[in-house]
PDB file of N, CA and C in Angstrom:
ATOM      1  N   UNK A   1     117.730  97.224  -6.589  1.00  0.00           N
ATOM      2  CA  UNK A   1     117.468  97.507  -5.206  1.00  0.00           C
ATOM      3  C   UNK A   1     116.043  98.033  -5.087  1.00  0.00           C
ATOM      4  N   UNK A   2     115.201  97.600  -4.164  1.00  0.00           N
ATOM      5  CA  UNK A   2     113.783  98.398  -4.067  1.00  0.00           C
ATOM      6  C   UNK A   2     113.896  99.303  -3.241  1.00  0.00           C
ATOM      7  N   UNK A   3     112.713  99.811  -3.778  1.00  0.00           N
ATOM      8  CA  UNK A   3     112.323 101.270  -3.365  1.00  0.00           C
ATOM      9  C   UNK A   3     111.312 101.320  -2.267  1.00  0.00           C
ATOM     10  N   UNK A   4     111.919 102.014  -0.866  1.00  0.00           N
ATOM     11  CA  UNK A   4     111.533 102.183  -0.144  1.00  0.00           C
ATOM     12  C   UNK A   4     110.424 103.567   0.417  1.00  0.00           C
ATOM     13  N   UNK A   5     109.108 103.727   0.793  1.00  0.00           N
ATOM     14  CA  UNK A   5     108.496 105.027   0.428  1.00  0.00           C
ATOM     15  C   UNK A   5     107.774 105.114   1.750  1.00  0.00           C
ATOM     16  N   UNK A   6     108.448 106.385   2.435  1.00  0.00           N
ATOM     17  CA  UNK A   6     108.383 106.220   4.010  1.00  0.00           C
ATOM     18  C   UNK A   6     107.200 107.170   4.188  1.00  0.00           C
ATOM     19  N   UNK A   7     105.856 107.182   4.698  1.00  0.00           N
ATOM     20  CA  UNK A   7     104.888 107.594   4.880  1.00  0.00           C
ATOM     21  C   UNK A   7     104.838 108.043   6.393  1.00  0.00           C
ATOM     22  N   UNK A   8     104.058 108.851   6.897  1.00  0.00           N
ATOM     23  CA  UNK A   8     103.347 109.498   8.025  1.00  0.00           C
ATOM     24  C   UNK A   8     103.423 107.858   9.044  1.00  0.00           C
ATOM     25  N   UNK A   9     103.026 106.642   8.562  1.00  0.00           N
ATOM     26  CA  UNK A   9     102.836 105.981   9.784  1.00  0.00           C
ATOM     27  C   UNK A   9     103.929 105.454  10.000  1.00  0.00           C
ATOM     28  N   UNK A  10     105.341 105.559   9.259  1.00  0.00           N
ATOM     29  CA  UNK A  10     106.334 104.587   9.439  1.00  0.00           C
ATOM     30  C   UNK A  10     106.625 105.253  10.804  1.00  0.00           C
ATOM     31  N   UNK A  11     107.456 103.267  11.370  1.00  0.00           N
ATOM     32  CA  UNK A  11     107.967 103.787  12.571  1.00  0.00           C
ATOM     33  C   UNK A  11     109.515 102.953  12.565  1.00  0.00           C
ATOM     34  N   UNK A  12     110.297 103.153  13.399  1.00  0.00           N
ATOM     35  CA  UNK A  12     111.587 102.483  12.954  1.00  0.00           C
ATOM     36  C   UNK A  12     111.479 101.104  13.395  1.00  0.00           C
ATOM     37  N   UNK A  13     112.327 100.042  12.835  1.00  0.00           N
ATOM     38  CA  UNK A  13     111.898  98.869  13.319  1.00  0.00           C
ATOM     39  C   UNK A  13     113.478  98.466  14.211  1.00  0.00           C
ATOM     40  N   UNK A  14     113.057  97.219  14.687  1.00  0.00           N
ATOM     41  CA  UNK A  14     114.132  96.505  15.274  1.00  0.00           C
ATOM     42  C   UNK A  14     115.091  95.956  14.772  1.00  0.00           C
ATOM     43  N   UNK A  15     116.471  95.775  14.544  1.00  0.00           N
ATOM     44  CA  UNK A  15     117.128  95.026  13.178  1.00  0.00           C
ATOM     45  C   UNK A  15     116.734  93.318  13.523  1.00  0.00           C
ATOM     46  N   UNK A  16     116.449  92.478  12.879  1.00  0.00           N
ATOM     47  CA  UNK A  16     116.130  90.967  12.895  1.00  0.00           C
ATOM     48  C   UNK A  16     116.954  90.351  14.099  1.00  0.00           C
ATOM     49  N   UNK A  17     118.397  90.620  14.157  1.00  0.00           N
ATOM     50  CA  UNK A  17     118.905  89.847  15.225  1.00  0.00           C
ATOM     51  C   UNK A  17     119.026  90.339  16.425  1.00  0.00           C
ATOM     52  N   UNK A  18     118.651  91.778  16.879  1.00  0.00           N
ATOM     53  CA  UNK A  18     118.384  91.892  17.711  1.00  0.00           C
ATOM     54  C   UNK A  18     119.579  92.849  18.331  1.00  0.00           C
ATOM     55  N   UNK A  19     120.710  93.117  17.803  1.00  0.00           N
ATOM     56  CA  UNK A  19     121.597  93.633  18.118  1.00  0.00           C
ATOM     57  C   UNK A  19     121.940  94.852  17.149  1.00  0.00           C
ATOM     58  N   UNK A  20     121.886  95.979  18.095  1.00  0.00           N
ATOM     59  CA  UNK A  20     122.628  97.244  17.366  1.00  0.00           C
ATOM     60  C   UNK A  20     124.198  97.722  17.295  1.00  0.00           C
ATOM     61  N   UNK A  21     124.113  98.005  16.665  1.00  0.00           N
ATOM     62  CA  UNK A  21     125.867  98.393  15.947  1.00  0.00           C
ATOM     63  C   UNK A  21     126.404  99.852  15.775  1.00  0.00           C
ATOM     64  N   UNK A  22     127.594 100.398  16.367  1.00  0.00           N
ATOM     65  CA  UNK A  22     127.659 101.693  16.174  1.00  0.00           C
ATOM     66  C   UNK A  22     128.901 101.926  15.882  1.00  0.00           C
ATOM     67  N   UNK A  23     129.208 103.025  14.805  1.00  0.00           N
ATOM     68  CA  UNK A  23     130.618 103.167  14.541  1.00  0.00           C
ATOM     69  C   UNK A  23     130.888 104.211  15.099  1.00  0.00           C
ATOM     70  N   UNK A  24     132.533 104.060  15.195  1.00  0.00           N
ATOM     71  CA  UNK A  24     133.045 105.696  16.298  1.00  0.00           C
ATOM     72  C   UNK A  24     133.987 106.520  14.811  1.00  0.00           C
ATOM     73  N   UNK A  25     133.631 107.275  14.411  1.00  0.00           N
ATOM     74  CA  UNK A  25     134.400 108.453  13.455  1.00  0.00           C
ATOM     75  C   UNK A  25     135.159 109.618  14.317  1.00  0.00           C
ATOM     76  N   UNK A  26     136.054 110.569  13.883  1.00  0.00           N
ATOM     77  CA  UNK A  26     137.141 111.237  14.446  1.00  0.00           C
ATOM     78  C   UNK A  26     138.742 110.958  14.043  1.00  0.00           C
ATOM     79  N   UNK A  27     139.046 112.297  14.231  1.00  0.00           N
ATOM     80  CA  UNK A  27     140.136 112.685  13.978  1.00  0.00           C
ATOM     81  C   UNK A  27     141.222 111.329  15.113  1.00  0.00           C
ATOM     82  N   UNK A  28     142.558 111.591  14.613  1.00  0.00           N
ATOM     83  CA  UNK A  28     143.152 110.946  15.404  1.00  0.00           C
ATOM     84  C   UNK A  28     143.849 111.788  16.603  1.00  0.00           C
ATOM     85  N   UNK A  29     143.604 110.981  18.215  1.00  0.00           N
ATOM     86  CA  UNK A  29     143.516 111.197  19.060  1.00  0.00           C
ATOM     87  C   UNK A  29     142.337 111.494  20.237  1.00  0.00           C
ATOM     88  N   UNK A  30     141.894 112.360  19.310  1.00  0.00           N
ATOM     89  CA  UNK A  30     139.995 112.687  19.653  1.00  0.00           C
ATOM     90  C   UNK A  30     139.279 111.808  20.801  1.00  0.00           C
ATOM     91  N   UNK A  31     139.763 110.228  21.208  1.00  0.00           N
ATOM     92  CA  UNK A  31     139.052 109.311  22.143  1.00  0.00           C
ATOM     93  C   UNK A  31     138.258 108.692  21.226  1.00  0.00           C
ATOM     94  N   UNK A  32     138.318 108.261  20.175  1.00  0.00           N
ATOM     95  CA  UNK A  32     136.962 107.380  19.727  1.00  0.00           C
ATOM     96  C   UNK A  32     137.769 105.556  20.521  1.00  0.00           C
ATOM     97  N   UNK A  33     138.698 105.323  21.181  1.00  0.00           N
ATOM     98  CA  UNK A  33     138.389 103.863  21.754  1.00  0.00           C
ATOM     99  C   UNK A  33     138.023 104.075  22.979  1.00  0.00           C
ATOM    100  N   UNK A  34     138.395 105.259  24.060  1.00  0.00           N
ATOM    101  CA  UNK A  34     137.983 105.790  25.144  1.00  0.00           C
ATOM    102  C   UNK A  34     136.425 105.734  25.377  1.00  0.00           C
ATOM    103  N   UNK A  35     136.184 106.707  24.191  1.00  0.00           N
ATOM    104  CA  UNK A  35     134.219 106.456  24.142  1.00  0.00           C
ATOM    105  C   UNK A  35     133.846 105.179  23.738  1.00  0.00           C
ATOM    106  N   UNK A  36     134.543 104.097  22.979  1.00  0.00           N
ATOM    107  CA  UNK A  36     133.943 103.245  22.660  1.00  0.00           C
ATOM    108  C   UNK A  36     133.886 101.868  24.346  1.00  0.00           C
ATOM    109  N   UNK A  37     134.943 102.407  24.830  1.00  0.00           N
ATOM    110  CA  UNK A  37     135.105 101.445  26.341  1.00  0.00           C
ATOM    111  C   UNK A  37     133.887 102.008  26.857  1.00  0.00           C
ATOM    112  N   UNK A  38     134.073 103.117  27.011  1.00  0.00           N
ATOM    113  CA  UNK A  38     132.931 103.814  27.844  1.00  0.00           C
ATOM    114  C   UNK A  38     131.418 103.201  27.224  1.00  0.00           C
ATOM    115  N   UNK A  39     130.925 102.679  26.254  1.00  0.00           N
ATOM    116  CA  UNK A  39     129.774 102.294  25.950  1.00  0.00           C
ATOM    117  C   UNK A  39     129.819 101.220  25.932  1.00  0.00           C
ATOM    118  N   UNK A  40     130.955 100.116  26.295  1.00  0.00           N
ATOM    119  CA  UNK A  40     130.666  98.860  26.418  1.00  0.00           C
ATOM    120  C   UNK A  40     130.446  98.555  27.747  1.00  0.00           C
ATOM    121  N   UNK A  41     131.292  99.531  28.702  1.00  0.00           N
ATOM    122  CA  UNK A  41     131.623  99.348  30.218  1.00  0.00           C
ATOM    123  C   UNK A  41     132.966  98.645  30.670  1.00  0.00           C
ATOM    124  N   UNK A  42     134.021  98.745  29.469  1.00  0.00           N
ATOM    125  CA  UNK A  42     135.041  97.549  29.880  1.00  0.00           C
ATOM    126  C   UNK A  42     136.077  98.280  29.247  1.00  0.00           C
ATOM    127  N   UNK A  43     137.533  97.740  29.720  1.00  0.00           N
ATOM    128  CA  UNK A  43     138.303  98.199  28.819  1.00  0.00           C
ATOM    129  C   UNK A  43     138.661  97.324  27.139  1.00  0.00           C
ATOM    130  N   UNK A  44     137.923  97.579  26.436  1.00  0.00           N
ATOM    131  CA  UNK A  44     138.061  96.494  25.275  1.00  0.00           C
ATOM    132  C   UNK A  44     139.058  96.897  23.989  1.00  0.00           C
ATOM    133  N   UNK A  45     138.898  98.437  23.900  1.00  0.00           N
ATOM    134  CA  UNK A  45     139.621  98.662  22.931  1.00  0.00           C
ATOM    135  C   UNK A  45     141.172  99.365  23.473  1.00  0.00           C
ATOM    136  N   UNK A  46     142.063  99.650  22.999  1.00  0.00           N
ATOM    137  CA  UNK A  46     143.611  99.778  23.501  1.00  0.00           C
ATOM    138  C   UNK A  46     143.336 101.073  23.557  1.00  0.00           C
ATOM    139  N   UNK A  47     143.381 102.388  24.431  1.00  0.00           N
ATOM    140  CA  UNK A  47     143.427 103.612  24.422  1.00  0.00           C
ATOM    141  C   UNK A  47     144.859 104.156  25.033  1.00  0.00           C
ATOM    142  N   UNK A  48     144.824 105.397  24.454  1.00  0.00           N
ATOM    143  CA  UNK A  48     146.169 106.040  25.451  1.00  0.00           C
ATOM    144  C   UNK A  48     145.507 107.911  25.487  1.00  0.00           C
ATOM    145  N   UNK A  49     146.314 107.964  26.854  1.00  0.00           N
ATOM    146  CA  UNK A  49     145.850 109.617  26.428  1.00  0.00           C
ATOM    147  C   UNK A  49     147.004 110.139  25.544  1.00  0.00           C
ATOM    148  N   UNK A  50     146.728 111.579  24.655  1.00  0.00           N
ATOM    149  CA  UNK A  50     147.869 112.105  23.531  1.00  0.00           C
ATOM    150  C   UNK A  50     147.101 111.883  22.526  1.00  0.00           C
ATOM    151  N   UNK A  51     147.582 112.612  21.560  1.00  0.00           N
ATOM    152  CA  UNK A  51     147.356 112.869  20.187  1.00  0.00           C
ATOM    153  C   UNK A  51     147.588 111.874  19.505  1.00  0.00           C
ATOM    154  N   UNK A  52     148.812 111.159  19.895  1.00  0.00           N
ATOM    155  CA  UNK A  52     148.641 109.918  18.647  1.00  0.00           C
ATOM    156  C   UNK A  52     147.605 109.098  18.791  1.00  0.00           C
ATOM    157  N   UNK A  53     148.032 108.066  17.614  1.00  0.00           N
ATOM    158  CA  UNK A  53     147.079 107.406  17.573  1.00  0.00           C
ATOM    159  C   UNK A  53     147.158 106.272  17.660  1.00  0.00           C
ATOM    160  N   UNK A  54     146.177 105.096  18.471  1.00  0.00           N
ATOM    161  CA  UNK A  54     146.555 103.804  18.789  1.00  0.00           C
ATOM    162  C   UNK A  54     146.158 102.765  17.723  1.00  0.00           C
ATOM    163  N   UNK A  55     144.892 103.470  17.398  1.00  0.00           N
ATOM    164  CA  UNK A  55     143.824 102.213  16.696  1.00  0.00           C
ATOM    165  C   UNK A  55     144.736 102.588  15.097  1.00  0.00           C
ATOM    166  N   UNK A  56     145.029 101.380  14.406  1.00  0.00           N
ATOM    167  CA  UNK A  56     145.507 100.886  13.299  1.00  0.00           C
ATOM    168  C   UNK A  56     144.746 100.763  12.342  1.00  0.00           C
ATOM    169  N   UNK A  57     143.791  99.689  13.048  1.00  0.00           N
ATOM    170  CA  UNK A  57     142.940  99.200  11.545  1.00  0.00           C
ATOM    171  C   UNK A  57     141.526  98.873  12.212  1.00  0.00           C
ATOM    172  N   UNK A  58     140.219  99.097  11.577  1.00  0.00           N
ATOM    173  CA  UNK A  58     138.837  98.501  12.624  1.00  0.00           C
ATOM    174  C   UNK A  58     139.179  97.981  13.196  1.00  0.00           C
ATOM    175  N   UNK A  59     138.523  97.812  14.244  1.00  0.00           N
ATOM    176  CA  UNK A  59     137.899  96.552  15.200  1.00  0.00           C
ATOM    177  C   UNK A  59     136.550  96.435  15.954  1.00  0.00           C
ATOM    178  N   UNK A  60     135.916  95.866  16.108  1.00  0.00           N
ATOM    179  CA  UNK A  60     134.641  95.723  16.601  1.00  0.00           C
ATOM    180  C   UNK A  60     134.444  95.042  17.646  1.00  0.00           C
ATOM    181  N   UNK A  61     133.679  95.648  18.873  1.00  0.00           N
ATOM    182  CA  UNK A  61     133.329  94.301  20.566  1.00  0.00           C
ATOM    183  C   UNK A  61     132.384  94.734  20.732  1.00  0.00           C
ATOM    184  N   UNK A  62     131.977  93.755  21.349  1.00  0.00           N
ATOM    185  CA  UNK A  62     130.508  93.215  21.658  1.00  0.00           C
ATOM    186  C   UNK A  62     130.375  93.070  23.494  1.00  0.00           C
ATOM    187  N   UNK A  63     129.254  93.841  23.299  1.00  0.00           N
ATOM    188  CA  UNK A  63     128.571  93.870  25.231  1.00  0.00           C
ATOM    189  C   UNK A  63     126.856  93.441  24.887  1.00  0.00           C
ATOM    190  N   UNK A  64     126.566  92.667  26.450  1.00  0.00           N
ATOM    191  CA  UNK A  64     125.260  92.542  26.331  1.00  0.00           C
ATOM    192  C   UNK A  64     124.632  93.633  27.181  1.00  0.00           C
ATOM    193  N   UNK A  65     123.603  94.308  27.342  1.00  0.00           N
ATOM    194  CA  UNK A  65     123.377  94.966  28.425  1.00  0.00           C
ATOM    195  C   UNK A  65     122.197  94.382  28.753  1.00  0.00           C
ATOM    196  N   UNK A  66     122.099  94.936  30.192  1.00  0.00           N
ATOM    197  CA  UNK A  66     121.812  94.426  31.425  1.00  0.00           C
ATOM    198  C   UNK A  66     120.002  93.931  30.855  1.00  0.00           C
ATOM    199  N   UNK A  67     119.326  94.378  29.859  1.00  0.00           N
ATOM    200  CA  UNK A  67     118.076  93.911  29.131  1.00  0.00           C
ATOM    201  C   UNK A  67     118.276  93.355  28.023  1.00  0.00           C
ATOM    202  N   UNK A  68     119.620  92.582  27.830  1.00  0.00           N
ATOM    203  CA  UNK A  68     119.866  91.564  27.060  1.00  0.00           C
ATOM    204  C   UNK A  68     120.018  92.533  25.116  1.00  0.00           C
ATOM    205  N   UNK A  69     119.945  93.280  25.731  1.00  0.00           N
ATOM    206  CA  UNK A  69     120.510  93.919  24.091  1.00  0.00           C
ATOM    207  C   UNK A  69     121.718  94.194  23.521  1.00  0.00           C
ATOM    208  N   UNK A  70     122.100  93.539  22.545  1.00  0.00           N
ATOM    209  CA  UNK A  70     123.506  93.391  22.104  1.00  0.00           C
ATOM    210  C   UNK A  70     123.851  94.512  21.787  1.00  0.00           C
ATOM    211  N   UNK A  71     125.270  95.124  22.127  1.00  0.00           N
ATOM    212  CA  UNK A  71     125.423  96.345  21.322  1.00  0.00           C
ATOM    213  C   UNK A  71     126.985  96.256  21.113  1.00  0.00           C
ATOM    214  N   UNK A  72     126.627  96.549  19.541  1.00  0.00           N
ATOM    215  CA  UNK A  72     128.366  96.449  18.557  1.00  0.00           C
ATOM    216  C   UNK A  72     128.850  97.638  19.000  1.00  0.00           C
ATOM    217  N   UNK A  73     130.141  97.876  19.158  1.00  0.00           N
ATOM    218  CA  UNK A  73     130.892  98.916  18.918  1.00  0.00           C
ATOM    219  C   UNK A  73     131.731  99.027  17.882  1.00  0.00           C
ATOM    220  N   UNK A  74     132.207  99.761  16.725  1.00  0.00           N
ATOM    221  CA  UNK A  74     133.023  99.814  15.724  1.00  0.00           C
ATOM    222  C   UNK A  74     133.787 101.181  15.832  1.00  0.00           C
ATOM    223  N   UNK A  75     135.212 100.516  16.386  1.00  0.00           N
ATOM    224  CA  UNK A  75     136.116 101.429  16.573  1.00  0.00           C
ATOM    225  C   UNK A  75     137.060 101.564  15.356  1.00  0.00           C
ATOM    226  N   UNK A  76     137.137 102.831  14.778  1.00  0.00           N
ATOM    227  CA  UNK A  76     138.352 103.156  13.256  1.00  0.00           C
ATOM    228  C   UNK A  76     139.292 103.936  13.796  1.00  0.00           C
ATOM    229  N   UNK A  77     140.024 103.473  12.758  1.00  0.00           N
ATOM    230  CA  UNK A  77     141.634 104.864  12.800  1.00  0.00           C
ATOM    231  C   UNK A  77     141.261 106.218  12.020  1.00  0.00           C
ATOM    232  N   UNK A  78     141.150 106.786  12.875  1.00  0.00           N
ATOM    233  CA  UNK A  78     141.069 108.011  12.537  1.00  0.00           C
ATOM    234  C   UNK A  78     140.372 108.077  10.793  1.00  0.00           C
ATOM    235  N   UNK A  79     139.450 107.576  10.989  1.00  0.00           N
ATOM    236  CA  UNK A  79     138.586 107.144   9.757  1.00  0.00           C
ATOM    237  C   UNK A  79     139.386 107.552   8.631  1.00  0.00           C
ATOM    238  N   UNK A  80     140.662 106.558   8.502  1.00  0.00           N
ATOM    239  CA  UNK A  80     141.308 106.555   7.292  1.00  0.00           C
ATOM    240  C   UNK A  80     140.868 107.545   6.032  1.00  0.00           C
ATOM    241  N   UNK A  81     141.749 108.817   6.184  1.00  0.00           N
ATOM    242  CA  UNK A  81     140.936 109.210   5.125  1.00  0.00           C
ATOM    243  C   UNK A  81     140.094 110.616   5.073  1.00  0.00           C
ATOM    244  N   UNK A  82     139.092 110.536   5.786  1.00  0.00           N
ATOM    245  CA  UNK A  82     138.368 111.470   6.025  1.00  0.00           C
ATOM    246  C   UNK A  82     139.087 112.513   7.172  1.00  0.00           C
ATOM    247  N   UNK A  83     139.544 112.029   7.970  1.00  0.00           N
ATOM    248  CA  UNK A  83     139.956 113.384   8.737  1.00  0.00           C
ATOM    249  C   UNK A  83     141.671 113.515   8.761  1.00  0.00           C
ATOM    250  N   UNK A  84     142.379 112.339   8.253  1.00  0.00           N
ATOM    251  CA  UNK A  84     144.007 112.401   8.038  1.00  0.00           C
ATOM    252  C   UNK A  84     143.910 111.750   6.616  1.00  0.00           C
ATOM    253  N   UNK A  85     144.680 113.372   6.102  1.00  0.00           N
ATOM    254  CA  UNK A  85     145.186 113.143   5.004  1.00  0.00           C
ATOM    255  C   UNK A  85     146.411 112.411   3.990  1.00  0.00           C
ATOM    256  N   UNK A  86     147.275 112.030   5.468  1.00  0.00           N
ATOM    257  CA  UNK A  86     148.239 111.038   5.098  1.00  0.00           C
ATOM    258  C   UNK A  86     147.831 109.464   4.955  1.00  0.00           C
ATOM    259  N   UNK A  87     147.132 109.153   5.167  1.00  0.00           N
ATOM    260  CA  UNK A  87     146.380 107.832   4.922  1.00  0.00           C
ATOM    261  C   UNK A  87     146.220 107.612   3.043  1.00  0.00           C
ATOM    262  N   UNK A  88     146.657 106.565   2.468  1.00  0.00           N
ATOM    263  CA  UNK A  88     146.682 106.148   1.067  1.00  0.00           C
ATOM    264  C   UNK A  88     145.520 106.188   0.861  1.00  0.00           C
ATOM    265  N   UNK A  89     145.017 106.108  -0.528  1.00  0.00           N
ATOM    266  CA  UNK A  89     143.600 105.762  -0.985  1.00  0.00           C
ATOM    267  C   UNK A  89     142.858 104.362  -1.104  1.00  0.00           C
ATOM    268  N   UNK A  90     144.783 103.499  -1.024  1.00  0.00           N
ATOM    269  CA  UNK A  90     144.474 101.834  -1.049  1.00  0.00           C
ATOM    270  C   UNK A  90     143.994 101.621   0.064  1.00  0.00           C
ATOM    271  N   UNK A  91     144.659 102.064   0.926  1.00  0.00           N
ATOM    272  CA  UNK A  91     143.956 101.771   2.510  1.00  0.00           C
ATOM    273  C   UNK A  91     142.549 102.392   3.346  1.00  0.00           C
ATOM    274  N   UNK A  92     143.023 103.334   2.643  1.00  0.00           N
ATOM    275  CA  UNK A  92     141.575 104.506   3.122  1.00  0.00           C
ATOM    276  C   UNK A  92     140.378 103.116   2.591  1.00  0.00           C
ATOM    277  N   UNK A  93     140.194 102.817   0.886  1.00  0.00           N
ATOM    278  CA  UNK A  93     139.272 101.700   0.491  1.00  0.00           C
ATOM    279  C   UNK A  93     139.089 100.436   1.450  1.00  0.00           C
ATOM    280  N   UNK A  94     140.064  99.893   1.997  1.00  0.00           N
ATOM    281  CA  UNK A  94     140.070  98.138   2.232  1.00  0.00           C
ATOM    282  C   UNK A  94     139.527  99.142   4.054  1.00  0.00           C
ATOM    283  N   UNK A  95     140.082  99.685   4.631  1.00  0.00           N
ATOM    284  CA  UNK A  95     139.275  99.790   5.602  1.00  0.00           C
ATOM    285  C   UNK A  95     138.082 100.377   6.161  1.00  0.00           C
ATOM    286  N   UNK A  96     137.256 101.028   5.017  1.00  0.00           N
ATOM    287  CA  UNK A  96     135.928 101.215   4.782  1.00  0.00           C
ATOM    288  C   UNK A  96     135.141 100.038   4.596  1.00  0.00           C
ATOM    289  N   UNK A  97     136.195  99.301   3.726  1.00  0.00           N
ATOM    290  CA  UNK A  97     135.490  98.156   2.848  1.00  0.00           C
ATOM    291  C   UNK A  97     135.410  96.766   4.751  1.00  0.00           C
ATOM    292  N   UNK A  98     136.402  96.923   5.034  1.00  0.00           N
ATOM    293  CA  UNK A  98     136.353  95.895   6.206  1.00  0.00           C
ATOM    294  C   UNK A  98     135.419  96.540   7.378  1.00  0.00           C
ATOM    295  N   UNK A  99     135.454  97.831   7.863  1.00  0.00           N
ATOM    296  CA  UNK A  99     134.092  98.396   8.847  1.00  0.00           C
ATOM    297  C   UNK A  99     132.651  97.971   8.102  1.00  0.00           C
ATOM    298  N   UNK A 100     132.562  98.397   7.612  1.00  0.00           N
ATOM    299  CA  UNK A 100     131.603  97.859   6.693  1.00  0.00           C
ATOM    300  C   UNK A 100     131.028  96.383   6.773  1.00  0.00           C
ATOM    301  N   UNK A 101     132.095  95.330   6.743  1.00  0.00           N
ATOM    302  CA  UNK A 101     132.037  93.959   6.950  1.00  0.00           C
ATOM    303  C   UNK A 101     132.035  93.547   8.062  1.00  0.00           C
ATOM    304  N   UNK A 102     132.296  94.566   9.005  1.00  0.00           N
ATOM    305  CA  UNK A 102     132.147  93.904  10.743  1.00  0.00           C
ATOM    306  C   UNK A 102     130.667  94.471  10.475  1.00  0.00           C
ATOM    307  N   UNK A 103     130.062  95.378  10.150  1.00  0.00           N
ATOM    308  CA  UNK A 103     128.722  95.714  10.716  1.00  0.00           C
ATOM    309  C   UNK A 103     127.925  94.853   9.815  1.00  0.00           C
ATOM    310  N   UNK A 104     128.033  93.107   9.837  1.00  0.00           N
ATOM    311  CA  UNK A 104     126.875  92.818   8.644  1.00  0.00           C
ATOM    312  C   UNK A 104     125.198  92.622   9.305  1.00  0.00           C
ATOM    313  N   UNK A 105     124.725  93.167  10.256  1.00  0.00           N
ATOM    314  CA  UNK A 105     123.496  93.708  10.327  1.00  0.00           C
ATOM    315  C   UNK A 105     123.258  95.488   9.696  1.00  0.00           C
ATOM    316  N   UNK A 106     124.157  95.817   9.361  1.00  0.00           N
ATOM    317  CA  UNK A 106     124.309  97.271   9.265  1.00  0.00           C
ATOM    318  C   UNK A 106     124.612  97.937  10.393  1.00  0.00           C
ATOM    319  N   UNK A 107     125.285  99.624  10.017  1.00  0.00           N
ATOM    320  CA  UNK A 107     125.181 100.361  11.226  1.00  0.00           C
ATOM    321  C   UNK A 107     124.114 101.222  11.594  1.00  0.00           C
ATOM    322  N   UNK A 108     123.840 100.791  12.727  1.00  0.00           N
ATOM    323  CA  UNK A 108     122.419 101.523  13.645  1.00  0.00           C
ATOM    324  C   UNK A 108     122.954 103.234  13.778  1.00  0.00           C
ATOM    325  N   UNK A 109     124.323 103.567  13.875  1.00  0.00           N
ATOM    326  CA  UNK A 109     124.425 104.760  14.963  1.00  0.00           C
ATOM    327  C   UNK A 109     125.982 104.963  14.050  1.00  0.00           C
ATOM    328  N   UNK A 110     126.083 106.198  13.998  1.00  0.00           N
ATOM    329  CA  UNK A 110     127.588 106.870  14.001  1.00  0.00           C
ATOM    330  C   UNK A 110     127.782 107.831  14.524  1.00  0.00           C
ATOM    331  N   UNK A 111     128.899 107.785  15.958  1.00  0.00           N
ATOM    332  CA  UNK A 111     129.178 108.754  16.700  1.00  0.00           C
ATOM    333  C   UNK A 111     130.475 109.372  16.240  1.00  0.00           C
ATOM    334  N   UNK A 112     130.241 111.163  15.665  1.00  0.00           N
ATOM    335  CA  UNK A 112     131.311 111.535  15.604  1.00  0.00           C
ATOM    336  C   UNK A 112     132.298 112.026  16.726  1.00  0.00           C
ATOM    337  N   UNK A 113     133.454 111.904  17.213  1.00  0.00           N
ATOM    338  CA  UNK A 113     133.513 112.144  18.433  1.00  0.00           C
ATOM    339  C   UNK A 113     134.860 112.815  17.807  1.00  0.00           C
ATOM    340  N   UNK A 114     134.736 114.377  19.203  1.00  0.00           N
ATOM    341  CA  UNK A 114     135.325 115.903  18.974  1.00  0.00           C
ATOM    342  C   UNK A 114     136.475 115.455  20.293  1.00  0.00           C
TER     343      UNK A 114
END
């Protein structure tokens, strides 16, 4: 892998295709598909109000906004793992490993949401 050596003039760049990507982290219940509707403008991901939890497994949608900039949303379950401890380690892996694979420009942004 090369080595990257960030100096006084770097500035951030644009990703190549033009579209940014953001994942939603949090506990389960917390609203991470609530906030994630809310940044697309639509209802895209399944929300409920309550503590449980809806979202299962990733999923990722796509909005253009109004200056033509794509923006990913990457909604998780209660980021398998990190904030519920009943989640396996097999699963906690394959759905890191699949968020991961929806963001193949990378992720621009991770919102932890309280």
């Amino acid at each position: 892998m090369a080595e990257r050596v960030i100096d006084g003039d770097w500035k951030p760049t644009s990703p190549s295709n033009g579209e940014r990507t953001v994942a939603l982290l949090g506990r389960t219940g917390n609203g991470k598909s609530a906030t994630g509707n809310s940044i697309l403008g639509r209802k895209a991901f399944k929300a409920s109000a309550g503590s449980s939890g809806v979202t299962k497994t990733c999923e990722m949608k796509t909005t253009v906004l109004k200056d033509g900039q794509v923006v990913n949303v990457i909604d998780t379950p209660a980021i398998a793992g990190l904030f519920d401890a009943s989640a396996g380690s097999e699963f906690v892996g394959k759905e890191i490993v699949k968020c991961i694979g929806l963001a193949k420009g990378g992720i621009h942004a991770v919102l932890v949401v309280f």
